[in-house]
PDB file of N, CA and C in Angstrom:
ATOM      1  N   UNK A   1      -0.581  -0.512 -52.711  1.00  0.00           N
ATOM      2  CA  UNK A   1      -0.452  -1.861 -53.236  1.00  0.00           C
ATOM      3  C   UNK A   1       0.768  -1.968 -54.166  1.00  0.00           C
ATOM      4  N   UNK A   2       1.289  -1.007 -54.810  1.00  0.00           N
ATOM      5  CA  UNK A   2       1.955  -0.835 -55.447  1.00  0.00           C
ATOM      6  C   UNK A   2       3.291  -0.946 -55.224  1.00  0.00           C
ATOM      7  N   UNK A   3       3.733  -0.328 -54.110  1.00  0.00           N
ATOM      8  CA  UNK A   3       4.868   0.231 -53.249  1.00  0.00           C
ATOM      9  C   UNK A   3       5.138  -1.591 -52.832  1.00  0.00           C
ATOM     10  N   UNK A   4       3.756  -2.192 -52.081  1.00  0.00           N
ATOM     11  CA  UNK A   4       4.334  -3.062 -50.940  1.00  0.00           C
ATOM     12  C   UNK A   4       4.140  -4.251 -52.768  1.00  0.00           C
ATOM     13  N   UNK A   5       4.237  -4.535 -53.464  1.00  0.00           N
ATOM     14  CA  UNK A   5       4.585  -5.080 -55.071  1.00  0.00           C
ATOM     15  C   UNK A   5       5.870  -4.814 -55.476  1.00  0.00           C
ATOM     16  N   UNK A   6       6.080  -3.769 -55.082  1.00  0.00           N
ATOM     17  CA  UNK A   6       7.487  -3.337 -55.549  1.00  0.00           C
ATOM     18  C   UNK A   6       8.478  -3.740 -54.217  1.00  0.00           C
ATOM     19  N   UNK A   7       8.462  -3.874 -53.320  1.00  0.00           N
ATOM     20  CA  UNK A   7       9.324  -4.192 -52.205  1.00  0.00           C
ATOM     21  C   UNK A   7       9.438  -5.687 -52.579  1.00  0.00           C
ATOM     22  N   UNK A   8       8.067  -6.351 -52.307  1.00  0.00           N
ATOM     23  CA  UNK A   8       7.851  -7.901 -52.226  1.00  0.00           C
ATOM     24  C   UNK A   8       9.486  -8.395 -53.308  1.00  0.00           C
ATOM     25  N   UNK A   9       9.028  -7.853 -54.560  1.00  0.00           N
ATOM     26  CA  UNK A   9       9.839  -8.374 -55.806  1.00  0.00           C
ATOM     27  C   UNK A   9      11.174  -7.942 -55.329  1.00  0.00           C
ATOM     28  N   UNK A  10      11.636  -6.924 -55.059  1.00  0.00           N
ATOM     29  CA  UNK A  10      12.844  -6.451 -54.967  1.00  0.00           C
ATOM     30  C   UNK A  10      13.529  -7.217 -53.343  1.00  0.00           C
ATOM     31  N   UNK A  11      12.663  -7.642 -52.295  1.00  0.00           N
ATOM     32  CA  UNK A  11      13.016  -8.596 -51.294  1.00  0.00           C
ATOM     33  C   UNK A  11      13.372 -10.217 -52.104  1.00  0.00           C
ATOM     34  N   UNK A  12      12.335 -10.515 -52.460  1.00  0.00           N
ATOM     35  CA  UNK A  12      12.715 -11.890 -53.173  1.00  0.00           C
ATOM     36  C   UNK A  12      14.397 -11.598 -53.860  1.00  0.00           C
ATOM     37  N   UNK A  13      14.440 -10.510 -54.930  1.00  0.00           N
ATOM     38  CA  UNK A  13      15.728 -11.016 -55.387  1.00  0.00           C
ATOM     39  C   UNK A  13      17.013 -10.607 -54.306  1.00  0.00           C
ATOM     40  N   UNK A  14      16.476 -10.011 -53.229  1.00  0.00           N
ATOM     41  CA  UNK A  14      17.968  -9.773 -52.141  1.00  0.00           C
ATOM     42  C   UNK A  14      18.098 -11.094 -51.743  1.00  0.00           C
ATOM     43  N   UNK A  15      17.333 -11.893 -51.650  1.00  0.00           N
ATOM     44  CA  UNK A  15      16.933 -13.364 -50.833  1.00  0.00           C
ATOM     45  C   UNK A  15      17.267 -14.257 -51.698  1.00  0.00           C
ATOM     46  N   UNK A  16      17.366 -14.165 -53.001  1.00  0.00           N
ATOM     47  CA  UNK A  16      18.096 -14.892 -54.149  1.00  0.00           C
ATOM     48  C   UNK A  16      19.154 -14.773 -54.134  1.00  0.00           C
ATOM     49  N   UNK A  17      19.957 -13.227 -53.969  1.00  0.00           N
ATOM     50  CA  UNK A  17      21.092 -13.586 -54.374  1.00  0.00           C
ATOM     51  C   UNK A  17      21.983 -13.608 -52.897  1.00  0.00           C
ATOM     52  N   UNK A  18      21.418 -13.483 -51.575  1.00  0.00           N
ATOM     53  CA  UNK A  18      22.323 -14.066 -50.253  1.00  0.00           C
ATOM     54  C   UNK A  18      22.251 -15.579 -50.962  1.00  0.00           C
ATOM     55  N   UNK A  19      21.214 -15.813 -51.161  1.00  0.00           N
ATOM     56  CA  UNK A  19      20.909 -17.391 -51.185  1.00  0.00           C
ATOM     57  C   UNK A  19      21.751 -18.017 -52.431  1.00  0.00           C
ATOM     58  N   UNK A  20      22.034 -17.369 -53.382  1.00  0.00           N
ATOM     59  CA  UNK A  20      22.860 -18.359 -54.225  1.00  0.00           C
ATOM     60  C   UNK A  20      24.779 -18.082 -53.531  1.00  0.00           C
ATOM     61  N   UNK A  21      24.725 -16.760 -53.408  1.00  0.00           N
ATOM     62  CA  UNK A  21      26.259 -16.520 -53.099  1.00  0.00           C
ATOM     63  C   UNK A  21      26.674 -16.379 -51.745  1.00  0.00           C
ATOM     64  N   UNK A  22      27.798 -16.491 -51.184  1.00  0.00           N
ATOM     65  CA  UNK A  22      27.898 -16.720 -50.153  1.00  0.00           C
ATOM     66  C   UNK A  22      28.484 -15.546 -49.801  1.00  0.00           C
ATOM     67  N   UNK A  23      28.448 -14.738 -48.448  1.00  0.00           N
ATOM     68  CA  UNK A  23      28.670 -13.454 -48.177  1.00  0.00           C
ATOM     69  C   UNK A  23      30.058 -12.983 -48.937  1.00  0.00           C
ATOM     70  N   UNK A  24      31.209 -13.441 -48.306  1.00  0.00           N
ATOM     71  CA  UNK A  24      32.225 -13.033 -48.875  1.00  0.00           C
ATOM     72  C   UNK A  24      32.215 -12.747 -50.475  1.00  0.00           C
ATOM     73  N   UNK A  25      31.375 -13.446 -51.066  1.00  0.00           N
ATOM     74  CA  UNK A  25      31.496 -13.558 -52.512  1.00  0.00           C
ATOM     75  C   UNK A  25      30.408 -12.381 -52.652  1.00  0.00           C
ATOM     76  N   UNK A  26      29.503 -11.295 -52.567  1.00  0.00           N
ATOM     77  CA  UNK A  26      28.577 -10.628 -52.490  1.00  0.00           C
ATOM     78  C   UNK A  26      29.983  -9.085 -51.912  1.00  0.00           C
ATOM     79  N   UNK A  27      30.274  -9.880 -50.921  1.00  0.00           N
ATOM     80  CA  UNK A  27      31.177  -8.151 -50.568  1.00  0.00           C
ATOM     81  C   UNK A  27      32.301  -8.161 -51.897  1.00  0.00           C
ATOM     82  N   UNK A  28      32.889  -9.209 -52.062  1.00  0.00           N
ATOM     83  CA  UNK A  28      33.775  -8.866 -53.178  1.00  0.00           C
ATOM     84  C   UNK A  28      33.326  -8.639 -54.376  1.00  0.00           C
ATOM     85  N   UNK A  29      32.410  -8.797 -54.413  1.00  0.00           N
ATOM     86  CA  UNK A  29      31.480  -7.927 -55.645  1.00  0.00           C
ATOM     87  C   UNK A  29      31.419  -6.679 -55.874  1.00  0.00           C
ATOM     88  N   UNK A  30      30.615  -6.359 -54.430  1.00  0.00           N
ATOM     89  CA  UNK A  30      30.679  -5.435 -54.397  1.00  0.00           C
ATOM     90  C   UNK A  30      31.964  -4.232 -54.230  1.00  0.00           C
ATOM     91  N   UNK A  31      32.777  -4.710 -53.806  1.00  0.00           N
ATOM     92  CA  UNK A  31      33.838  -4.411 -53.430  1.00  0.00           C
ATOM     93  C   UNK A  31      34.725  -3.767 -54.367  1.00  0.00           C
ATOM     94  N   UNK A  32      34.175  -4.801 -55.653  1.00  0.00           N
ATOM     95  CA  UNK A  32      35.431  -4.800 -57.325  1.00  0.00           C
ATOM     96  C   UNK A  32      34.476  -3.741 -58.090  1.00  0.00           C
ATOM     97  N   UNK A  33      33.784  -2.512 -57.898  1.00  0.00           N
ATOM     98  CA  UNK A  33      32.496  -2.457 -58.891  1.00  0.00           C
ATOM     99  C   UNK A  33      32.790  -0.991 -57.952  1.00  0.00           C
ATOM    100  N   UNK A  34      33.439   0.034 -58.400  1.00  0.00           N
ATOM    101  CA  UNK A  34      33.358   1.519 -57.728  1.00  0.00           C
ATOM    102  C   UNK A  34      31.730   1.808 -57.990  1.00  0.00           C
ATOM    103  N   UNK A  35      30.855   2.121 -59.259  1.00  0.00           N
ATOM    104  CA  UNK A  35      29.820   2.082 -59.421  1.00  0.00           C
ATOM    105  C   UNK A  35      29.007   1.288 -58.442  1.00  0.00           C
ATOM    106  N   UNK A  36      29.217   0.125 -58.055  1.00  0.00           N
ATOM    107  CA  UNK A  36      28.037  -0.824 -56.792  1.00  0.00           C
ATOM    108  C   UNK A  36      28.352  -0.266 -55.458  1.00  0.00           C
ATOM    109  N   UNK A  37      29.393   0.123 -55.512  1.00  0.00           N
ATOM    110  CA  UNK A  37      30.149   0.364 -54.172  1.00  0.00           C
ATOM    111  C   UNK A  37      29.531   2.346 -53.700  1.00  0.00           C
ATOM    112  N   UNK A  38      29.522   2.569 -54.551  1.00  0.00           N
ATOM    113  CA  UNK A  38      28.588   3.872 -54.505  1.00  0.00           C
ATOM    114  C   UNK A  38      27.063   4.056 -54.154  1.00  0.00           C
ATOM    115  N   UNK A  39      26.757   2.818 -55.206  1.00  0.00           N
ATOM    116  CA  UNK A  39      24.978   2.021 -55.375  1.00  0.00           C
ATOM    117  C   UNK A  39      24.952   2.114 -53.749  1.00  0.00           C
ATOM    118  N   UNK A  40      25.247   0.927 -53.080  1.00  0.00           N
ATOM    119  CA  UNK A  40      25.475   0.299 -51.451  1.00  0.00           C
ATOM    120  C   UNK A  40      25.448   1.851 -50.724  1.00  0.00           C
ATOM    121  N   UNK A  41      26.880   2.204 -50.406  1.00  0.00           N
ATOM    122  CA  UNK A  41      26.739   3.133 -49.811  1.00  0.00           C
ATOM    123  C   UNK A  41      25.524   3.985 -49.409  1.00  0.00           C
ATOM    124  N   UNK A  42      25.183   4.561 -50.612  1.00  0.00           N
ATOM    125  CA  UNK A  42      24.119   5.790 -50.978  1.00  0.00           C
ATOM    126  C   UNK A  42      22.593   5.203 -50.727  1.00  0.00           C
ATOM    127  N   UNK A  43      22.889   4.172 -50.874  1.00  0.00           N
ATOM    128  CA  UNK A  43      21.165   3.248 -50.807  1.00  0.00           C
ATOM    129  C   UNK A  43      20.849   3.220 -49.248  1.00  0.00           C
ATOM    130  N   UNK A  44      21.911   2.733 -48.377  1.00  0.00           N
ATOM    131  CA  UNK A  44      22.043   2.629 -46.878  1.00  0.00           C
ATOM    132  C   UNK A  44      22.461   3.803 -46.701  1.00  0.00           C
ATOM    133  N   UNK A  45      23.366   4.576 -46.808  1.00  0.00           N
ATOM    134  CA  UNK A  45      23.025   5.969 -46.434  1.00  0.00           C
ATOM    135  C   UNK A  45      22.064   7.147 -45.654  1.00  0.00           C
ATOM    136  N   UNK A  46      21.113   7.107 -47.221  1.00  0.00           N
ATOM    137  CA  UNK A  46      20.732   7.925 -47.557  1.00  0.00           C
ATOM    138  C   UNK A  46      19.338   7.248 -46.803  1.00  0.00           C
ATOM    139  N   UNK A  47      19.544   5.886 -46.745  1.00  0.00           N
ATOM    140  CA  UNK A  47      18.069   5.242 -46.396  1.00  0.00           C
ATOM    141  C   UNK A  47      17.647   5.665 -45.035  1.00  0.00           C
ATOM    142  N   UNK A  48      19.200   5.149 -44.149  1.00  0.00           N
ATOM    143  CA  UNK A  48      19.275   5.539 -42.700  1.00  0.00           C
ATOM    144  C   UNK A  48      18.545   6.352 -42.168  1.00  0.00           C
ATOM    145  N   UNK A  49      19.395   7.744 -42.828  1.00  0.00           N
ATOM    146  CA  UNK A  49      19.030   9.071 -42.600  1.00  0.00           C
ATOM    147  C   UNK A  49      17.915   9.570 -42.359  1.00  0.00           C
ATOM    148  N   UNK A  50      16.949   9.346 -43.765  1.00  0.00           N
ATOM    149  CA  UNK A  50      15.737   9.445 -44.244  1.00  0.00           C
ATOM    150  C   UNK A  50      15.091   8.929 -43.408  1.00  0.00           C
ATOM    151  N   UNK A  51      15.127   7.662 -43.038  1.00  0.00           N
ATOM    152  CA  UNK A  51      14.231   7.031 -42.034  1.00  0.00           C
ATOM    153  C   UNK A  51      14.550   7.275 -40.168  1.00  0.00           C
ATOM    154  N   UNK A  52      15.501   7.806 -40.101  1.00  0.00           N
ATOM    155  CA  UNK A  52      15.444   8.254 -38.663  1.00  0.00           C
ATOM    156  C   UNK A  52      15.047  10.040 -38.720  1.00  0.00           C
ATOM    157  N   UNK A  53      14.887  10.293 -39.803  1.00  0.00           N
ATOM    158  CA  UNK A  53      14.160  11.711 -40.099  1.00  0.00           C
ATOM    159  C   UNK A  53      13.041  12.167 -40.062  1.00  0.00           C
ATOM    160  N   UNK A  54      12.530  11.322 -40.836  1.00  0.00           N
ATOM    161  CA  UNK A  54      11.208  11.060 -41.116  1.00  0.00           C
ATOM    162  C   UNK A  54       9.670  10.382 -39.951  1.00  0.00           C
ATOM    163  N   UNK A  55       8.913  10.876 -39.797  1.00  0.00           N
ATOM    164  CA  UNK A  55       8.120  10.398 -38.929  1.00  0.00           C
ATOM    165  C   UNK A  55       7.110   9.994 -39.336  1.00  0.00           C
ATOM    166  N   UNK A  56       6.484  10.365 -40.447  1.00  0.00           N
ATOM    167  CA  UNK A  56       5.448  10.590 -41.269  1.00  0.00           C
ATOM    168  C   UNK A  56       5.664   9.373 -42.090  1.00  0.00           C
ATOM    169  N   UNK A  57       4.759   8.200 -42.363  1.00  0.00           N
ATOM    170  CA  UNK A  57       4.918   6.861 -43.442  1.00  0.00           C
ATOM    171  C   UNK A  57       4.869   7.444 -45.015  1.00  0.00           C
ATOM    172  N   UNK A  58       4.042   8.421 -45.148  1.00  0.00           N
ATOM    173  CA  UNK A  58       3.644   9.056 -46.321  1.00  0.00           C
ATOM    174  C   UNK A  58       4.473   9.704 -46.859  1.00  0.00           C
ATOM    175  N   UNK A  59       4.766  10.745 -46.380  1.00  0.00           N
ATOM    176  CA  UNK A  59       6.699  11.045 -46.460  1.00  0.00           C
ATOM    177  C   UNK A  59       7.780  10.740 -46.637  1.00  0.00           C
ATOM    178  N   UNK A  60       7.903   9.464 -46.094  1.00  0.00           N
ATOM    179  CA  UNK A  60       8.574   8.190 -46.336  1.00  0.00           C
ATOM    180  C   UNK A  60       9.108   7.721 -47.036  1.00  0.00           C
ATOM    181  N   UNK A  61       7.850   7.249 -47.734  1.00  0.00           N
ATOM    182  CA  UNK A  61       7.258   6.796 -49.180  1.00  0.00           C
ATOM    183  C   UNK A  61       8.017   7.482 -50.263  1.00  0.00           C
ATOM    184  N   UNK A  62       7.452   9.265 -49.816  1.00  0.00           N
ATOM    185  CA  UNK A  62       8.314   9.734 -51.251  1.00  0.00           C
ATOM    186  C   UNK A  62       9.481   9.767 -51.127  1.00  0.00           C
ATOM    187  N   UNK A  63      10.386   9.692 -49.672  1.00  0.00           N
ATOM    188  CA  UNK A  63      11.450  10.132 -49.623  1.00  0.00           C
ATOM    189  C   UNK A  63      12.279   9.244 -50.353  1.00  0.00           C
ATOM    190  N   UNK A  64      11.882   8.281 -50.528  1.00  0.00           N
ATOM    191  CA  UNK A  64      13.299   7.001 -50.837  1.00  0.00           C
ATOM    192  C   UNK A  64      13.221   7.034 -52.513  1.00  0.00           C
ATOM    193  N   UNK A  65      12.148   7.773 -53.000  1.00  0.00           N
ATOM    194  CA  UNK A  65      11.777   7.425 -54.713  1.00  0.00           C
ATOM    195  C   UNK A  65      13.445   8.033 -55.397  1.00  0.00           C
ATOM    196  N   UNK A  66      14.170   8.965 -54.749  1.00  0.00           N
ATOM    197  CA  UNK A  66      15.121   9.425 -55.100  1.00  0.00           C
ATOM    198  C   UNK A  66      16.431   7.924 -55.123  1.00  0.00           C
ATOM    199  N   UNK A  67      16.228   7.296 -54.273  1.00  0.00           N
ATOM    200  CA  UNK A  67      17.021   6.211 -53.586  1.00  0.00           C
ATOM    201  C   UNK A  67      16.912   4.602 -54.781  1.00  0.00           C
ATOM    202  N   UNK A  68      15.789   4.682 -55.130  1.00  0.00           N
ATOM    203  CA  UNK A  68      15.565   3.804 -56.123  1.00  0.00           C
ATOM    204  C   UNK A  68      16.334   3.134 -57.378  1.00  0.00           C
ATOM    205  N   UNK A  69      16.544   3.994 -57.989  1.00  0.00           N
ATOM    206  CA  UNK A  69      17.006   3.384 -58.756  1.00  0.00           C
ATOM    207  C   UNK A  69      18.684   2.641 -58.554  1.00  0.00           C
ATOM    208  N   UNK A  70      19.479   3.727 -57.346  1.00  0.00           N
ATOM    209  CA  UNK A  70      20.463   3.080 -56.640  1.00  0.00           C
ATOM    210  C   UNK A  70      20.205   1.627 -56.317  1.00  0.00           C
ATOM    211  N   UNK A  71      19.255   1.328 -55.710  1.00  0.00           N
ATOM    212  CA  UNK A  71      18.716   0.433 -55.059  1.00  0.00           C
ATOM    213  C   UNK A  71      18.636  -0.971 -56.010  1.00  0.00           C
ATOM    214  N   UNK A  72      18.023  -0.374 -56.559  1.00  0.00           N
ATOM    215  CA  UNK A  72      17.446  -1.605 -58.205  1.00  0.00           C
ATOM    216  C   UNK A  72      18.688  -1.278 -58.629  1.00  0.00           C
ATOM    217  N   UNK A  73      19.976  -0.995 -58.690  1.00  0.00           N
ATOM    218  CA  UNK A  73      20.904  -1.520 -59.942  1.00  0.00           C
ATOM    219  C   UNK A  73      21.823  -2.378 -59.003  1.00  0.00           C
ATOM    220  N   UNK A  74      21.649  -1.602 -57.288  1.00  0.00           N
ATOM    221  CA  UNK A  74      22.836  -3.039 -56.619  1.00  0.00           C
ATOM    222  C   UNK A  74      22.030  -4.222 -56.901  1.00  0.00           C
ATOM    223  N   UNK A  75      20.585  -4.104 -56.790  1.00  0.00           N
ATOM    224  CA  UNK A  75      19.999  -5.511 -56.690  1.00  0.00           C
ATOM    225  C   UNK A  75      20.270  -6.645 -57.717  1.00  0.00           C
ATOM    226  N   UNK A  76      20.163  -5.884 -58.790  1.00  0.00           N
ATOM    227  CA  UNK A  76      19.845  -6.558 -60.483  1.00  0.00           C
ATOM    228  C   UNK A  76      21.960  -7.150 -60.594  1.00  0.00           C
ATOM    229  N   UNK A  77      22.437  -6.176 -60.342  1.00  0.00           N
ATOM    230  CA  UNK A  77      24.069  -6.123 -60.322  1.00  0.00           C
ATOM    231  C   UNK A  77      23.955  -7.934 -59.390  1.00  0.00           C
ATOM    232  N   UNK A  78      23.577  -8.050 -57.927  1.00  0.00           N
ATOM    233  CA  UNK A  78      24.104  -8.976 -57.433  1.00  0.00           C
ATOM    234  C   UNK A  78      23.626 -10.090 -57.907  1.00  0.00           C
ATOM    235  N   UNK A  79      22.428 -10.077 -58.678  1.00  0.00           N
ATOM    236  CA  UNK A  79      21.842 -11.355 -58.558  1.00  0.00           C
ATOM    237  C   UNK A  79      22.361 -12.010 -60.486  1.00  0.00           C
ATOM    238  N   UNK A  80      23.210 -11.153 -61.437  1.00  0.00           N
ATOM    239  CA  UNK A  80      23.502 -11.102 -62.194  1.00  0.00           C
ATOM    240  C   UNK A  80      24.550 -12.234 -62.786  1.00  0.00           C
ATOM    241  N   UNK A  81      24.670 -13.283 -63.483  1.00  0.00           N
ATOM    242  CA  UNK A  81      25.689 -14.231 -63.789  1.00  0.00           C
ATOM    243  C   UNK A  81      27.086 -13.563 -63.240  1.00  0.00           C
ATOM    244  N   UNK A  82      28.171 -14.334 -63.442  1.00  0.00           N
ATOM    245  CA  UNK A  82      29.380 -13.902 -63.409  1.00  0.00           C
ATOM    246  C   UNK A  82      29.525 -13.479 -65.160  1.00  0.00           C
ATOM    247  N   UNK A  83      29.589 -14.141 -66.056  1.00  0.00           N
ATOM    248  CA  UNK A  83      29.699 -13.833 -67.166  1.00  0.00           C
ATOM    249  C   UNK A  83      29.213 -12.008 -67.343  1.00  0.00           C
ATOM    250  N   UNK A  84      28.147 -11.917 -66.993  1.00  0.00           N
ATOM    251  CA  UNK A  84      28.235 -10.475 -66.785  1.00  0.00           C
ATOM    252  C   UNK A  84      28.887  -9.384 -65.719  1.00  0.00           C
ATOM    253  N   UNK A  85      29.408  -9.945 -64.942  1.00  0.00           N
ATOM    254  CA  UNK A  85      30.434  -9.379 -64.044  1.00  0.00           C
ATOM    255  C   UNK A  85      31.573  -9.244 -65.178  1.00  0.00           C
ATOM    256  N   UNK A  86      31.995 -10.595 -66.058  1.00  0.00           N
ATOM    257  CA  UNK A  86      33.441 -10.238 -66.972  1.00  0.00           C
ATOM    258  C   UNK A  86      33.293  -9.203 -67.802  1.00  0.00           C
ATOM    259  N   UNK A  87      31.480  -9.308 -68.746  1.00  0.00           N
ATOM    260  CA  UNK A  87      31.866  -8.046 -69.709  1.00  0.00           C
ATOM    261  C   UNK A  87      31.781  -6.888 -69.180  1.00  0.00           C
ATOM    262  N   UNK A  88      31.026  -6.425 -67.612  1.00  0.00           N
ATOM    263  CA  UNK A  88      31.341  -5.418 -66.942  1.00  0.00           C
ATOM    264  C   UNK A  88      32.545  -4.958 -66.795  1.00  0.00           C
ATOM    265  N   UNK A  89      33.647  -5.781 -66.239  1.00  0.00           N
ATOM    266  CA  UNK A  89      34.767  -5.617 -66.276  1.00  0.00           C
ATOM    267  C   UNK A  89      35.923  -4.913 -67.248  1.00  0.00           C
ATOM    268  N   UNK A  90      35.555  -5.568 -68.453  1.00  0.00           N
ATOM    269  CA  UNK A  90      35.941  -5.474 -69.676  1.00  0.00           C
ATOM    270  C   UNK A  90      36.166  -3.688 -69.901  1.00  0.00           C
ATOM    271  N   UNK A  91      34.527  -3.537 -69.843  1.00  0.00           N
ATOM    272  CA  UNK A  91      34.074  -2.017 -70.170  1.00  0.00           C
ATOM    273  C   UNK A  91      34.768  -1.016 -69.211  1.00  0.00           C
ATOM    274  N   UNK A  92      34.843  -1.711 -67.504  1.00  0.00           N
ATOM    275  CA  UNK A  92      35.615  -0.274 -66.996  1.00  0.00           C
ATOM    276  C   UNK A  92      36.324  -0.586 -67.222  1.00  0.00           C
ATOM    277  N   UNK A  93      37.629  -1.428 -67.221  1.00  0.00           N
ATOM    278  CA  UNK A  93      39.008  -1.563 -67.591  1.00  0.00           C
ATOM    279  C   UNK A  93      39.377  -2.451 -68.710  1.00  0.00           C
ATOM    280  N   UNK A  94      39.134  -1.794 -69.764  1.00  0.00           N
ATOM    281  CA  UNK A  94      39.909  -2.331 -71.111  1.00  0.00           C
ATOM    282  C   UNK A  94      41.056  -3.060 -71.131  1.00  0.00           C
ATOM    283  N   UNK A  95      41.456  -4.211 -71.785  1.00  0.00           N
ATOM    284  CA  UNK A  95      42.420  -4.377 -71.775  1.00  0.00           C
ATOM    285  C   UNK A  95      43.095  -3.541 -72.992  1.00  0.00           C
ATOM    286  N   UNK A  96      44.790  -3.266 -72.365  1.00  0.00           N
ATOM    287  CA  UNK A  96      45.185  -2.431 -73.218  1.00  0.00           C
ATOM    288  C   UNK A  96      46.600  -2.955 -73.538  1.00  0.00           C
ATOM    289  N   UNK A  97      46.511  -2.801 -75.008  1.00  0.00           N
ATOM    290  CA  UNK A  97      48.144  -3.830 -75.718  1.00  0.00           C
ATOM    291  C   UNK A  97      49.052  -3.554 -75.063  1.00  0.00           C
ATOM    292  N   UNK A  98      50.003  -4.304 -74.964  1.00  0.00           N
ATOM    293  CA  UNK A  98      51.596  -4.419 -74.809  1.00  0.00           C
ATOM    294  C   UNK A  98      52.247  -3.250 -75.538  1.00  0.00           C
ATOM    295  N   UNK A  99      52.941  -2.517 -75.010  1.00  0.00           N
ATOM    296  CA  UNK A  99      53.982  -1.134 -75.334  1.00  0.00           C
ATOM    297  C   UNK A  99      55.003  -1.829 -76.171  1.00  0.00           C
ATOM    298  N   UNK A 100      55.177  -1.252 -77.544  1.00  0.00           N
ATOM    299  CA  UNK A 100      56.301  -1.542 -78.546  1.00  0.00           C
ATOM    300  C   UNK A 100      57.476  -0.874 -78.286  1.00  0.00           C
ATOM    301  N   UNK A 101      57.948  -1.365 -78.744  1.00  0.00           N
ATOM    302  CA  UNK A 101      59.613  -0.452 -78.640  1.00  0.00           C
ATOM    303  C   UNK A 101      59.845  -0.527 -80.395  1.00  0.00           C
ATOM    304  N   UNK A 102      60.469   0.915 -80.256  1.00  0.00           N
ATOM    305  CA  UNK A 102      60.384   1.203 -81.902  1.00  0.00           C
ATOM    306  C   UNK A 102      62.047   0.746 -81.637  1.00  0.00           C
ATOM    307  N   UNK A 103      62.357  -0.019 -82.676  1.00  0.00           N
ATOM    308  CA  UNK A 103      63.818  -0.527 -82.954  1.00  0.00           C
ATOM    309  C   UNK A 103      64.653   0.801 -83.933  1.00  0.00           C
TER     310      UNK A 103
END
């Protein structure tokens, strides 16, 4: 009950955020974000794999618990204001002053 609670919620917000943004705007997200772009990868990856591996539902189950939290930060990441996309931004790439010239 737990598992299919935890999917339900985490489907709704994939379905929120196709639904507010429009694809292109979701890949360039992802796209600008080495960290999401890792998230993605590794989430589908690793999911693939696992599940054409796996035969067993129970097995399954545990296999993806590793996959999780990847999972939950692209999610929370897409469905996230832009305003928090800027101070994300901010943090990996600082802006950094203008070079002086010593006279």
């Amino acid at each position: 009950f737990i598992a299919a609670s935890e999917m339900t919620v985490l489907f709704a917000l994939v379905a929120r955020a196709a639904w507010l943004n429009s694809i292109p705007t979701l890949v360039r997200r992802v796209g600008g974000s080495p960290l999401l772009v890792f998230a993605v990868v590794f989430t589908v990856l690793a999911g693939v794999a696992i599940g054409l591996a796996t035969t067993n539902f129970g097995t399954l189950s545990r296999y993806r618990v590793p996959l999780m939290p990847f999972y939950v930060f692209a999610v929370l990441m897409l469905n996230a204001p832009q305003r928090a996309w800027d101070s994300l931004a901010s943090l990996v790439r600082p802006q950094q002053p203008a070079p002086t010239r010593k006279v």
